[in-house]
N, C-alpha and C. Protein backbone atom coordinates (compact mmCIF):
# COMPACT_ATOMS: atom_id res chain seq x y z
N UNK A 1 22.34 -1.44 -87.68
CA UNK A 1 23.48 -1.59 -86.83
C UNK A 1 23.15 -1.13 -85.42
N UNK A 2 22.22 -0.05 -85.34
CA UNK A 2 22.40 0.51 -83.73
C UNK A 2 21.27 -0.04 -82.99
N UNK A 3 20.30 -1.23 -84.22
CA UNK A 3 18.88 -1.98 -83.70
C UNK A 3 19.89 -2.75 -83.11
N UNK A 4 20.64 -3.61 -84.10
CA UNK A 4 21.49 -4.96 -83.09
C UNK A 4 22.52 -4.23 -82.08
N UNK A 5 22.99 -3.37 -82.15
CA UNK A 5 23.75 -2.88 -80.79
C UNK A 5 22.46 -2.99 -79.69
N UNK A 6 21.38 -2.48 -79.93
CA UNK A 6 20.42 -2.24 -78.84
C UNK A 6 20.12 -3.76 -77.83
N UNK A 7 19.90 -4.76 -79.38
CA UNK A 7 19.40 -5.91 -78.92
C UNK A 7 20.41 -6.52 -77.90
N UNK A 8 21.70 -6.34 -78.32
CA UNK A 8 23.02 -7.53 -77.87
C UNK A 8 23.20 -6.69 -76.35
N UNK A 9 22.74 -5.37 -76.39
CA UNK A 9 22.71 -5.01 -75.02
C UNK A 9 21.78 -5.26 -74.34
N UNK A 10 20.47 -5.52 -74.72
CA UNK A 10 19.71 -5.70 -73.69
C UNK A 10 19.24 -7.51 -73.43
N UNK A 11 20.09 -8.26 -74.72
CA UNK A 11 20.31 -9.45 -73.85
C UNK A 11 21.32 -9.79 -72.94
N UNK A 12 22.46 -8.80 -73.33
CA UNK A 12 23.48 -8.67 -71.92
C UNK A 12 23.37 -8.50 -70.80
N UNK A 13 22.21 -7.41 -70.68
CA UNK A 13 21.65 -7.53 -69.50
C UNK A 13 20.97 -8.17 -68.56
N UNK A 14 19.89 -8.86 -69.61
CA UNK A 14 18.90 -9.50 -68.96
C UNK A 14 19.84 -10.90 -68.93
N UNK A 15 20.79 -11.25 -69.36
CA UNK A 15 21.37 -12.56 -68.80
C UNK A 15 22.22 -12.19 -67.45
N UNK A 16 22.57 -11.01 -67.33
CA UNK A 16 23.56 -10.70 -65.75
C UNK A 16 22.46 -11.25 -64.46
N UNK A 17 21.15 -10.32 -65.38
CA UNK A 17 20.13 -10.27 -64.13
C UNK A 17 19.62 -11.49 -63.96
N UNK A 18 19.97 -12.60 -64.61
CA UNK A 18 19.80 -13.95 -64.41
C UNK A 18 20.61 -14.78 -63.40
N UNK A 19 21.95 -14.15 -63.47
CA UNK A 19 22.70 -14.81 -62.28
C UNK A 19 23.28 -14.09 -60.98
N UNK A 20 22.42 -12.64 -61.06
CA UNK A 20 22.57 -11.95 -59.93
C UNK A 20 21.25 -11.92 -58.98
N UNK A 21 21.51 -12.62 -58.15
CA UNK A 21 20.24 -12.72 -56.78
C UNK A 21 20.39 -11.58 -56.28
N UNK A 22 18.85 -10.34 -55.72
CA UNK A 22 19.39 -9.09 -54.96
C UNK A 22 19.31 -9.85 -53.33
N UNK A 23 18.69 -11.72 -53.12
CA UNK A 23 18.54 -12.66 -52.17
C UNK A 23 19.81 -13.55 -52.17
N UNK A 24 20.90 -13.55 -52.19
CA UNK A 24 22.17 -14.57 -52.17
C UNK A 24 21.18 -15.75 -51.42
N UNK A 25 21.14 -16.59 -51.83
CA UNK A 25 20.61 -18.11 -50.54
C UNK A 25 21.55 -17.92 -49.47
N UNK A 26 20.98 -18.95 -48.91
CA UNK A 26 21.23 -19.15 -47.40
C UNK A 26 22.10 -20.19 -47.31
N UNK A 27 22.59 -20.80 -48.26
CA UNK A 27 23.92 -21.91 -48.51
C UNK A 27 25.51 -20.73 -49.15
N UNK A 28 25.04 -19.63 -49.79
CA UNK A 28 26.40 -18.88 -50.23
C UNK A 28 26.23 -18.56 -49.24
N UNK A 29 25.44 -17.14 -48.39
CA UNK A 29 25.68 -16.90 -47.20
C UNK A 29 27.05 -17.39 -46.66
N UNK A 30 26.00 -18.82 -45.86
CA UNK A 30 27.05 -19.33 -45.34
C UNK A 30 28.49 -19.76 -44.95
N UNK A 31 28.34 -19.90 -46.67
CA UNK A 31 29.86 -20.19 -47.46
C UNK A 31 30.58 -19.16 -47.00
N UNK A 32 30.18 -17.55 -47.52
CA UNK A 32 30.54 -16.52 -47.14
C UNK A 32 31.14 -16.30 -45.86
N UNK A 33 30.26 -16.48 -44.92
CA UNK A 33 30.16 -16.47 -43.71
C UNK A 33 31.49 -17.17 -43.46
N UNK A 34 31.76 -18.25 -43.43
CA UNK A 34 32.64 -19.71 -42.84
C UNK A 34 34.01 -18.57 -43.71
N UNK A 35 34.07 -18.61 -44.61
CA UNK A 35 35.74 -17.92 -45.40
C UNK A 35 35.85 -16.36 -44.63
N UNK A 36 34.93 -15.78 -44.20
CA UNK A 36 35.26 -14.43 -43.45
C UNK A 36 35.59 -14.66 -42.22
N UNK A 37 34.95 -15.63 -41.26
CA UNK A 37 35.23 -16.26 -39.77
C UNK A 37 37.27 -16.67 -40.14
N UNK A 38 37.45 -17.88 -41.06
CA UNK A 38 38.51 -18.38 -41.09
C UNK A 38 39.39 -17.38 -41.81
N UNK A 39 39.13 -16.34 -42.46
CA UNK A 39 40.06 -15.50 -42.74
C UNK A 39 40.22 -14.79 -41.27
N UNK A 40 39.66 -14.22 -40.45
CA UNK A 40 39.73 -13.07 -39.33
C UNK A 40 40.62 -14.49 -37.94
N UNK A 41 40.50 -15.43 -38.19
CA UNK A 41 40.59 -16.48 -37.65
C UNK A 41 42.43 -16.28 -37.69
N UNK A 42 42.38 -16.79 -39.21
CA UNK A 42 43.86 -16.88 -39.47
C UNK A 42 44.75 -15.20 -39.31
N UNK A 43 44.18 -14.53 -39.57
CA UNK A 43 45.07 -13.26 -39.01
C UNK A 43 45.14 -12.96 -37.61
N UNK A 44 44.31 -13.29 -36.68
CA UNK A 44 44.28 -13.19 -35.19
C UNK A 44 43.41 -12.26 -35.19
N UNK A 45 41.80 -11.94 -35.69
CA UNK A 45 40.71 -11.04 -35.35
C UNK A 45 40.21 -11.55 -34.28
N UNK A 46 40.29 -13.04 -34.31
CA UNK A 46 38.69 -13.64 -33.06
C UNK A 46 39.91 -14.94 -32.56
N UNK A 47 39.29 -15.27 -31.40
CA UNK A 47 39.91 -16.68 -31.02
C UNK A 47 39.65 -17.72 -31.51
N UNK A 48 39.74 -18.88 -31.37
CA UNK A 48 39.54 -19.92 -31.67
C UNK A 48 37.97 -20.32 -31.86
N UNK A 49 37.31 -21.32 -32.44
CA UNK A 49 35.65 -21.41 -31.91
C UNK A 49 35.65 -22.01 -30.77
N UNK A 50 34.79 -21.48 -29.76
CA UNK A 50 34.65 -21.54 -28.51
C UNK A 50 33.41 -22.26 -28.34
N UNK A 51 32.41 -22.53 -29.51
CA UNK A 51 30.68 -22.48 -29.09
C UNK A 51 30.60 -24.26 -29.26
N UNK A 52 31.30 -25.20 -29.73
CA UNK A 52 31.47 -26.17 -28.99
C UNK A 52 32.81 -26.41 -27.95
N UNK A 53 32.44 -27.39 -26.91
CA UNK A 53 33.51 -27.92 -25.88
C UNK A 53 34.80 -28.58 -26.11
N UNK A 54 34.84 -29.01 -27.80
CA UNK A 54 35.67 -29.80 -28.49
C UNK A 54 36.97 -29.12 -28.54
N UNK A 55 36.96 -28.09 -28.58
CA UNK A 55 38.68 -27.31 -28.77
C UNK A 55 39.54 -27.58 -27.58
N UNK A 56 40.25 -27.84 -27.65
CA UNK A 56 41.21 -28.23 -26.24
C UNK A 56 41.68 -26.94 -26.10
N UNK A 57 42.49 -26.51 -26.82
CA UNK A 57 42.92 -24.94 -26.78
C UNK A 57 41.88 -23.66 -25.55
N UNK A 58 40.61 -24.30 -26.01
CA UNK A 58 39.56 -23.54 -24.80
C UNK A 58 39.41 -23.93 -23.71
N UNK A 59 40.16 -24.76 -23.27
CA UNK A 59 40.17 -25.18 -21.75
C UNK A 59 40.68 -24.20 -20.97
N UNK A 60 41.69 -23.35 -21.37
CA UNK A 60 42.62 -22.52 -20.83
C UNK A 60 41.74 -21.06 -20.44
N UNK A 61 40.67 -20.77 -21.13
CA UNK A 61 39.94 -19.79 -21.37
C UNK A 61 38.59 -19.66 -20.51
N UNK A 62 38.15 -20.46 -19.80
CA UNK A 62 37.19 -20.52 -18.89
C UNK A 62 37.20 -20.13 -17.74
N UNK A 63 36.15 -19.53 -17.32
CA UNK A 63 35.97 -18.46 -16.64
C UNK A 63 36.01 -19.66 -14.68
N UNK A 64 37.16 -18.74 -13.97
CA UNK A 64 37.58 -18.94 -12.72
C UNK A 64 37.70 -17.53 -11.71
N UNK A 65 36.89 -17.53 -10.50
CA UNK A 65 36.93 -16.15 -10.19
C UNK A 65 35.96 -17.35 -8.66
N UNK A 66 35.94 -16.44 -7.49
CA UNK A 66 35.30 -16.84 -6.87
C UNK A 66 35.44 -15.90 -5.51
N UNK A 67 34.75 -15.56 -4.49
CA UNK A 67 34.69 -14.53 -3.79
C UNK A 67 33.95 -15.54 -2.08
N UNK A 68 34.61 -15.25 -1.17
CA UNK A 68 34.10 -15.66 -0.08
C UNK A 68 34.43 -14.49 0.89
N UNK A 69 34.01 -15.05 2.18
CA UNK A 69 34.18 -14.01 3.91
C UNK A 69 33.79 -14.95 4.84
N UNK A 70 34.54 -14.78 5.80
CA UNK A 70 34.32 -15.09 7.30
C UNK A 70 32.82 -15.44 7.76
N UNK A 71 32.89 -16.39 8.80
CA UNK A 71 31.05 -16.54 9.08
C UNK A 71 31.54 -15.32 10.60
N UNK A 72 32.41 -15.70 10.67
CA UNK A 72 32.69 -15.11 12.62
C UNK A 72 33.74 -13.87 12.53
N UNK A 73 34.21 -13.97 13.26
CA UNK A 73 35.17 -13.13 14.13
C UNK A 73 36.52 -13.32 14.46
N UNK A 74 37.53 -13.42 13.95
CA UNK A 74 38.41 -14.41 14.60
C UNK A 74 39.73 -13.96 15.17
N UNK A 75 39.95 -14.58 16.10
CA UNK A 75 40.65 -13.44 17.04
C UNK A 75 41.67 -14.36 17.69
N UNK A 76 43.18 -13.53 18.14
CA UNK A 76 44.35 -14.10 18.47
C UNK A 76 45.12 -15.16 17.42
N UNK A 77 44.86 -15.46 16.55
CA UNK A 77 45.45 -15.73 15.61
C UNK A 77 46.92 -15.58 15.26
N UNK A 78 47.75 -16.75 15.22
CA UNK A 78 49.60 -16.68 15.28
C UNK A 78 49.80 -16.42 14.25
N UNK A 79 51.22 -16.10 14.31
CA UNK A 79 51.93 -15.86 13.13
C UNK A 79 51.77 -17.66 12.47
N UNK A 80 51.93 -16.98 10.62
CA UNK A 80 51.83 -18.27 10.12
C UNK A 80 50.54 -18.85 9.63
N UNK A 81 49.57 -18.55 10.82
CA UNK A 81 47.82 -18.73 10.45
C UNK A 81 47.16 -18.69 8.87
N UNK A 82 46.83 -19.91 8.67
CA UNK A 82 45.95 -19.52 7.37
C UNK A 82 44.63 -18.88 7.80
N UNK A 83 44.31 -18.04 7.04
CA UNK A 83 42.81 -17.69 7.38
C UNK A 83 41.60 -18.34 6.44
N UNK A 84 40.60 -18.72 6.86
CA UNK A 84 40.03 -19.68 6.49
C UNK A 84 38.51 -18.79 6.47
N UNK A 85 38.00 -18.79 4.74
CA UNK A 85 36.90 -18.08 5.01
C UNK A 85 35.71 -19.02 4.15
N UNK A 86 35.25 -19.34 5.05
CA UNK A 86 33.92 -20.45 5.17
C UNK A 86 32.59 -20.23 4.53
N UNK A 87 32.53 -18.77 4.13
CA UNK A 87 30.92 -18.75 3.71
C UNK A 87 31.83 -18.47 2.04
N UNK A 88 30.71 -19.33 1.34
CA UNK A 88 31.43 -18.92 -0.30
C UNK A 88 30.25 -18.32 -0.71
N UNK A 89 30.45 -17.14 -1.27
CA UNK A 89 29.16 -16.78 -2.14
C UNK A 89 29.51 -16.85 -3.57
N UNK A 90 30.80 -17.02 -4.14
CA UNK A 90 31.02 -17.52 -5.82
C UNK A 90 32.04 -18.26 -5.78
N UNK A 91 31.91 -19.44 -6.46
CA UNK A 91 33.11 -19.94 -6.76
C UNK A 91 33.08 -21.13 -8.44
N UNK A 92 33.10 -20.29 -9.29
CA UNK A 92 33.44 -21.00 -10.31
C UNK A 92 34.86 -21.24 -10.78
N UNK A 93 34.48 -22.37 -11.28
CA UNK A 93 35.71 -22.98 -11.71
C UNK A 93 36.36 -24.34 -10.63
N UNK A 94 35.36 -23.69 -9.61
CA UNK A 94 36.15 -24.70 -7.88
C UNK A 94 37.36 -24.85 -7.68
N UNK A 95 37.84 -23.98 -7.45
CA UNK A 95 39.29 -23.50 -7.23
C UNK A 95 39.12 -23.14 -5.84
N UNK A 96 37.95 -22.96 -5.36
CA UNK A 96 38.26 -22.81 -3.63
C UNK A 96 37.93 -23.19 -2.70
N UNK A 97 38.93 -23.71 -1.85
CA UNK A 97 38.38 -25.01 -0.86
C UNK A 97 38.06 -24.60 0.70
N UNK A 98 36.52 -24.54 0.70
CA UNK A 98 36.00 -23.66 1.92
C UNK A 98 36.87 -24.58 3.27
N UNK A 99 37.13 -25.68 3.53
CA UNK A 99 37.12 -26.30 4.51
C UNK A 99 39.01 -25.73 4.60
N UNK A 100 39.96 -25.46 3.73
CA UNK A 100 41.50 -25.25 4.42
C UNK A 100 41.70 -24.01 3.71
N UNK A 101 40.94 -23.17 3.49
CA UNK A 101 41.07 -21.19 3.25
C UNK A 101 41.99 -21.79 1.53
N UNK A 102 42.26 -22.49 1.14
CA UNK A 102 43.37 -22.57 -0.05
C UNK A 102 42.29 -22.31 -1.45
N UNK A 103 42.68 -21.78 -2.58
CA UNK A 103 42.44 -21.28 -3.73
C UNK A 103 43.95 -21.95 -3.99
N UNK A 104 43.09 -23.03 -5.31
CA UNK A 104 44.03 -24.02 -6.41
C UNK A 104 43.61 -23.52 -7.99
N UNK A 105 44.74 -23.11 -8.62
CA UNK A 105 44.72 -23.12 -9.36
C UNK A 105 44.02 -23.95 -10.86
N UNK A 106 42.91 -24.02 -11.12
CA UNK A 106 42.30 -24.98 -11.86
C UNK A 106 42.97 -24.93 -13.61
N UNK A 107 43.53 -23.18 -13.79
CA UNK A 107 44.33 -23.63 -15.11
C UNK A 107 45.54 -22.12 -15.08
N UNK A 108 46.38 -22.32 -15.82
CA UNK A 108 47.40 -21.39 -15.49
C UNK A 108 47.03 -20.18 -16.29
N UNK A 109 47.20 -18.65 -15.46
CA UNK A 109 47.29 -17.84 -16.46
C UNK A 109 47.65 -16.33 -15.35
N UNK A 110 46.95 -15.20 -15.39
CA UNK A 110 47.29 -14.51 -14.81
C UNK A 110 46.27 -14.25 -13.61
N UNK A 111 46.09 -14.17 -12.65
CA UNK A 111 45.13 -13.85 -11.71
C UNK A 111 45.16 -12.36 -10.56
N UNK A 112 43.99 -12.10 -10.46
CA UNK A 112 44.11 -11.04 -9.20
C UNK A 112 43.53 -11.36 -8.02
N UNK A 113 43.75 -11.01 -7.12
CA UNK A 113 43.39 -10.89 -5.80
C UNK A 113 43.21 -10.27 -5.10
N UNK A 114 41.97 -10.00 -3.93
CA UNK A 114 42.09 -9.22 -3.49
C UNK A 114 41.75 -9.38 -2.08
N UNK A 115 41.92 -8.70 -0.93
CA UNK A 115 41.19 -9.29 0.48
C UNK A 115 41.40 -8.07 1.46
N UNK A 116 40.56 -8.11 1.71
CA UNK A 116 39.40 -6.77 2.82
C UNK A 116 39.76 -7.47 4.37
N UNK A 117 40.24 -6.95 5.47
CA UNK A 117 40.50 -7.04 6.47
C UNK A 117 39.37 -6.12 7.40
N UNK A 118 38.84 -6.81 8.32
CA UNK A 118 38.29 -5.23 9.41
C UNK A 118 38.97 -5.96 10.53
N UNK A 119 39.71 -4.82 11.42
CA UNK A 119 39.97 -5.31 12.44
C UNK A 119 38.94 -5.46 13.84
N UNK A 120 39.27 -5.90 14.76
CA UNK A 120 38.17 -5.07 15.37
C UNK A 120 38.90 -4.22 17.20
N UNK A 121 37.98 -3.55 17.46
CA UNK A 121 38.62 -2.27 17.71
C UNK A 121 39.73 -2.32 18.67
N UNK A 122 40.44 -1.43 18.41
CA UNK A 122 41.45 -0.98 18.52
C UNK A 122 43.19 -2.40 18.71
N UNK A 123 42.51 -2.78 17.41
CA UNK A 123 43.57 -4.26 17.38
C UNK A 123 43.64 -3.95 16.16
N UNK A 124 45.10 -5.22 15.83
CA UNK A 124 45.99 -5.58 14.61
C UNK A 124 45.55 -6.88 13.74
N UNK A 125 46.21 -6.39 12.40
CA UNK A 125 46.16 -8.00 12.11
C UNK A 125 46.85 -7.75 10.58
N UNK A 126 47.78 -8.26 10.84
CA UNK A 126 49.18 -8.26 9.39
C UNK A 126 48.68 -9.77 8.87
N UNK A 127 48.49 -9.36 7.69
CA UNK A 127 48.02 -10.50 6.72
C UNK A 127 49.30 -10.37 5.46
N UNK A 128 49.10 -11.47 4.49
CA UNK A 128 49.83 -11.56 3.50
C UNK A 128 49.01 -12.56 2.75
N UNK A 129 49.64 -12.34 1.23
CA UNK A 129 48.92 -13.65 -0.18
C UNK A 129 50.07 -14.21 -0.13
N UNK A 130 50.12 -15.45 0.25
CA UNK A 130 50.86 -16.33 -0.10
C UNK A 130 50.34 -17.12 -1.09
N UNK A 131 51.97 -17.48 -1.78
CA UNK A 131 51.60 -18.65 -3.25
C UNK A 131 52.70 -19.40 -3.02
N UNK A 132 52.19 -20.61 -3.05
CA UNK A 132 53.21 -22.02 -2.71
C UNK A 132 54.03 -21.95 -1.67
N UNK A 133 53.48 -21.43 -0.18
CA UNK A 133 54.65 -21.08 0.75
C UNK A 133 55.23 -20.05 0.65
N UNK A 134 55.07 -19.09 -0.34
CA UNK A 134 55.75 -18.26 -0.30
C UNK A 134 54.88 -16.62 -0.21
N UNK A 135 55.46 -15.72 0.77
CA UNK A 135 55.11 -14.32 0.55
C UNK A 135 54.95 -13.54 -0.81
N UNK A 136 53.33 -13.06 -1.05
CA UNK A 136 53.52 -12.25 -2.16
C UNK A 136 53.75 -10.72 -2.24
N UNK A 137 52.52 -10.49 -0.76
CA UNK A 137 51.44 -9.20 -1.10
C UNK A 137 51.29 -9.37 0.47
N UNK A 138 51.87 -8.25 1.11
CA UNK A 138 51.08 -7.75 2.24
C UNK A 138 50.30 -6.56 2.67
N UNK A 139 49.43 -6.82 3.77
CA UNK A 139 48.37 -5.58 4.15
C UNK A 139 48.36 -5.46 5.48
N UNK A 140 48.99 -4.50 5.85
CA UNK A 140 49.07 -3.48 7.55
C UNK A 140 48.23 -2.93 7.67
N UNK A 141 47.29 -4.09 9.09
CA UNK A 141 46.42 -3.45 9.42
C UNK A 141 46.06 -2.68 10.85
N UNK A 142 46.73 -1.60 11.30
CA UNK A 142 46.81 -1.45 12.72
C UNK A 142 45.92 -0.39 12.97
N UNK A 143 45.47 -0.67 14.43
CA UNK A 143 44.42 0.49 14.97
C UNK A 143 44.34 0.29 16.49
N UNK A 144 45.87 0.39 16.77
CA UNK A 144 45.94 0.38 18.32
C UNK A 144 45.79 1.90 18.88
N UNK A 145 46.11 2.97 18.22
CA UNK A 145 45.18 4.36 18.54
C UNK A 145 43.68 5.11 18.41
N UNK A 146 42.92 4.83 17.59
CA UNK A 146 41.96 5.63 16.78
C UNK A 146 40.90 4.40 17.74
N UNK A 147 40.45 3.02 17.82
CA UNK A 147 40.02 2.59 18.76
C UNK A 147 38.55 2.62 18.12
N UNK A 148 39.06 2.14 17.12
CA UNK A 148 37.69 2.26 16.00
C UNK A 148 37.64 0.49 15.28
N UNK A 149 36.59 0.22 14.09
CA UNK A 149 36.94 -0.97 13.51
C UNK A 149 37.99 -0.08 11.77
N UNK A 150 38.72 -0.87 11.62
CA UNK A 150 39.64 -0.45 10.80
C UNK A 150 39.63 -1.15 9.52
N UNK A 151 39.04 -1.11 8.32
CA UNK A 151 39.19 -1.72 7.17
C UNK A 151 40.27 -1.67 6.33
N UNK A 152 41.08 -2.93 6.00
CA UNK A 152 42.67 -2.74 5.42
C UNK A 152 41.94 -3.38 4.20
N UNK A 153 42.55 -2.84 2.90
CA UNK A 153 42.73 -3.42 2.06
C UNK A 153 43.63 -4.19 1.08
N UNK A 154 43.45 -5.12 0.10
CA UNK A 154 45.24 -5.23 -0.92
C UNK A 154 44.70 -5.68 -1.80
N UNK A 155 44.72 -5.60 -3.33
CA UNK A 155 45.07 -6.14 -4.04
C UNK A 155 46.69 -6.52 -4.91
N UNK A 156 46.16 -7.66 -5.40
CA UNK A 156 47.68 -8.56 -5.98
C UNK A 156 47.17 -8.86 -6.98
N UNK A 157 48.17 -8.60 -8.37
CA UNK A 157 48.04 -9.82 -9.58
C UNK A 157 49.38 -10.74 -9.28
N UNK A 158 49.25 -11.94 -10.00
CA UNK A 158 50.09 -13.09 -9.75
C UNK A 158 50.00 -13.73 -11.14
N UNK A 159 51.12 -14.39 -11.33
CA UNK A 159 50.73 -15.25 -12.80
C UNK A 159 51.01 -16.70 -11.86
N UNK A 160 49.48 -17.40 -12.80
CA UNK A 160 50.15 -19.12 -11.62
C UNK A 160 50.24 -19.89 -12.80
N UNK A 161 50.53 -20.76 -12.60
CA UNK A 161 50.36 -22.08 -12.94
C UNK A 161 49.51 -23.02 -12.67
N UNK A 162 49.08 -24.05 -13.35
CA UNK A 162 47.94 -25.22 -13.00
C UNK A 162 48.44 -25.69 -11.89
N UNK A 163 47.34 -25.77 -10.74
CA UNK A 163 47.64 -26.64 -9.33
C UNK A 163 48.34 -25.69 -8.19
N UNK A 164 48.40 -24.52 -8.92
CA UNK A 164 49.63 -23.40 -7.50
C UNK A 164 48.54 -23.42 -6.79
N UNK A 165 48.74 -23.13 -5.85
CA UNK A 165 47.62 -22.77 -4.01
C UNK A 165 48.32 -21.53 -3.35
N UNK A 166 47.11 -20.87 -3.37
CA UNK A 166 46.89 -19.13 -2.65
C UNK A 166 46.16 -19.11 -1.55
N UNK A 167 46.90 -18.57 -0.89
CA UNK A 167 45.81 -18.39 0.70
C UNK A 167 46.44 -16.67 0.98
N UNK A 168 45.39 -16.71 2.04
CA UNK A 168 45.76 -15.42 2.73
C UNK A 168 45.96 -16.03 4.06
N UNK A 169 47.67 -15.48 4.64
CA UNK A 169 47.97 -16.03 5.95
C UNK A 169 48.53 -14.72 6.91
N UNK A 170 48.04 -14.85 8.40
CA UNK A 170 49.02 -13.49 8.92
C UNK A 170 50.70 -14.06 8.85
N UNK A 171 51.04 -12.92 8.57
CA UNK A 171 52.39 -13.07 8.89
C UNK A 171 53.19 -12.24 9.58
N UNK A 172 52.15 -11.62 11.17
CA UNK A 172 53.01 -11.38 11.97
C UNK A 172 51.79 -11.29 13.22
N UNK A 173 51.52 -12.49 14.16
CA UNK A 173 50.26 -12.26 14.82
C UNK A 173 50.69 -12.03 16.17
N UNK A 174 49.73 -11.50 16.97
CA UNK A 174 48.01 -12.27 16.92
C UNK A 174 47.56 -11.40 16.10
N UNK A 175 46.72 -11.92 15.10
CA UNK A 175 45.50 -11.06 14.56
C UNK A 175 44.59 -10.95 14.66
N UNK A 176 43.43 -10.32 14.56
CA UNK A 176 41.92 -10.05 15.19
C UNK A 176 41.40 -9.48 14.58
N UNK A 177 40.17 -9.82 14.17
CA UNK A 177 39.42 -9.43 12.34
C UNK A 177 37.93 -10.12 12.75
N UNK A 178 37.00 -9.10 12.49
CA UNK A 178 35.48 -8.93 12.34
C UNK A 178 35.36 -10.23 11.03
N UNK A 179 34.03 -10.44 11.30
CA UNK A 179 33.72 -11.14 10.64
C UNK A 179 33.43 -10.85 9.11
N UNK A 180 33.55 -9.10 8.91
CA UNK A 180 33.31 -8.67 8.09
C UNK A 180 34.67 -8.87 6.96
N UNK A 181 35.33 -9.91 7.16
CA UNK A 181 36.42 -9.75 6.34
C UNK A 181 36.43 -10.68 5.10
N UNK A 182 36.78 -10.52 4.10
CA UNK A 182 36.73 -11.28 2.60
C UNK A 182 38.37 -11.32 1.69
N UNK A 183 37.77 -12.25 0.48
CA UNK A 183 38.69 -12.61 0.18
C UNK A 183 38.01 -13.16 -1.01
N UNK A 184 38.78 -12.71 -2.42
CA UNK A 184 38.66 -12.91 -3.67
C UNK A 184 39.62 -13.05 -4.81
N UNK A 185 38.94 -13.69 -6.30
CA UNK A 185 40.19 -13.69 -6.75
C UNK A 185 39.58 -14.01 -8.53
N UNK A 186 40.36 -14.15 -9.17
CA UNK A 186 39.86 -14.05 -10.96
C UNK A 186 40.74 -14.14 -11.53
N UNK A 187 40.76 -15.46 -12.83
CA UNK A 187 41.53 -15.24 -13.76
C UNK A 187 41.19 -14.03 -15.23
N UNK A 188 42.29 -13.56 -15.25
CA UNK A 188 42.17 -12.38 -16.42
C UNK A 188 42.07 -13.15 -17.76
């Protein structure tokens, strides 16, 4: 009795160890793989698949950000003035149109902004972010005492929409700004 107990156990065994790989292939893997992605998928762990172009859903998700500045100097500038900054050193997504200072919205979501003023010495220059005509975000930049160059700063977040247009305009001139002045922006 305890010979055949011995035997029926150690063909029990050696049949487990027949269908247990300590190597799973590279087809369960997978399998594995694909039901853990679409489980973390369906609870909201990961986004959508992103690693082909095919998801429409990922259009919304691509990376828009772009950063320019002044080639010159620009000076006396009216109220109303767009400021127009001509040298681009990033602009993905092409949302910014060097030739009329405007940043277009290429897809809707939340964005920041930001823009660096220098005046130059001992002058003004009141800027604002406008979106669609309208005032967002202003930056006071005065240095009619100290007779120095004066660096103003601002950042703005904004939520846009596809196609809104952002500029930076003075909105109370003349203004007068070094060439050292910039202007940037990124969707979150």
């Amino acid at each position: 009795m305890s010979l055949t107990l011995v035997v029926l156990m150690i063909t029990i065994q050696c049949g487990w160890c027949e269908k247990v790989s300590a190597k799973p292939s590279l087809k369960l893997f997978r399998e594995d793989l694909k039901s853990v992605e679409e489980t973390c998928l369906a609870v909201g762990f990961v986004r959508n698949n992103c690693r082909n172009g095919s998801n429409p859903s990922m259009t919304n998700h691509r990376v828009v950000a772009f950063d320019v500045r002044s080639r010159d100097h620009k000076e006396n500038l009216a109220t109303k003035t767009r400021i127009v900054f001509e040298t681009v050193d990033l602009n993905e997504g092409l949302g910014y149109n060097p030739s009329t200072g405007i940043f277009t919205a290429p897809s809707g979501g939340v964005y920041v902004f930001f823009w660096r003023i220098l005046t130059l010495k001992g002058r003004d220059a009141y800027t604002s972010l406008v979106v669609n005509g309208q005032y967002k975000s202003w930056n006071h930049c005065t240095d009619r005492y100290s007779k120095t160059w004066l660096p103003c700063s601002k950042m703005t977040i904004v939520k846009l929409k596809v196609g809104d247009r952002v500029w930076i305009e003075v909105f109370n001139g003349p203004a007068h700004m070094q060439k050292y002045t910039s202007f940037s922006g990124y969707k979150l």
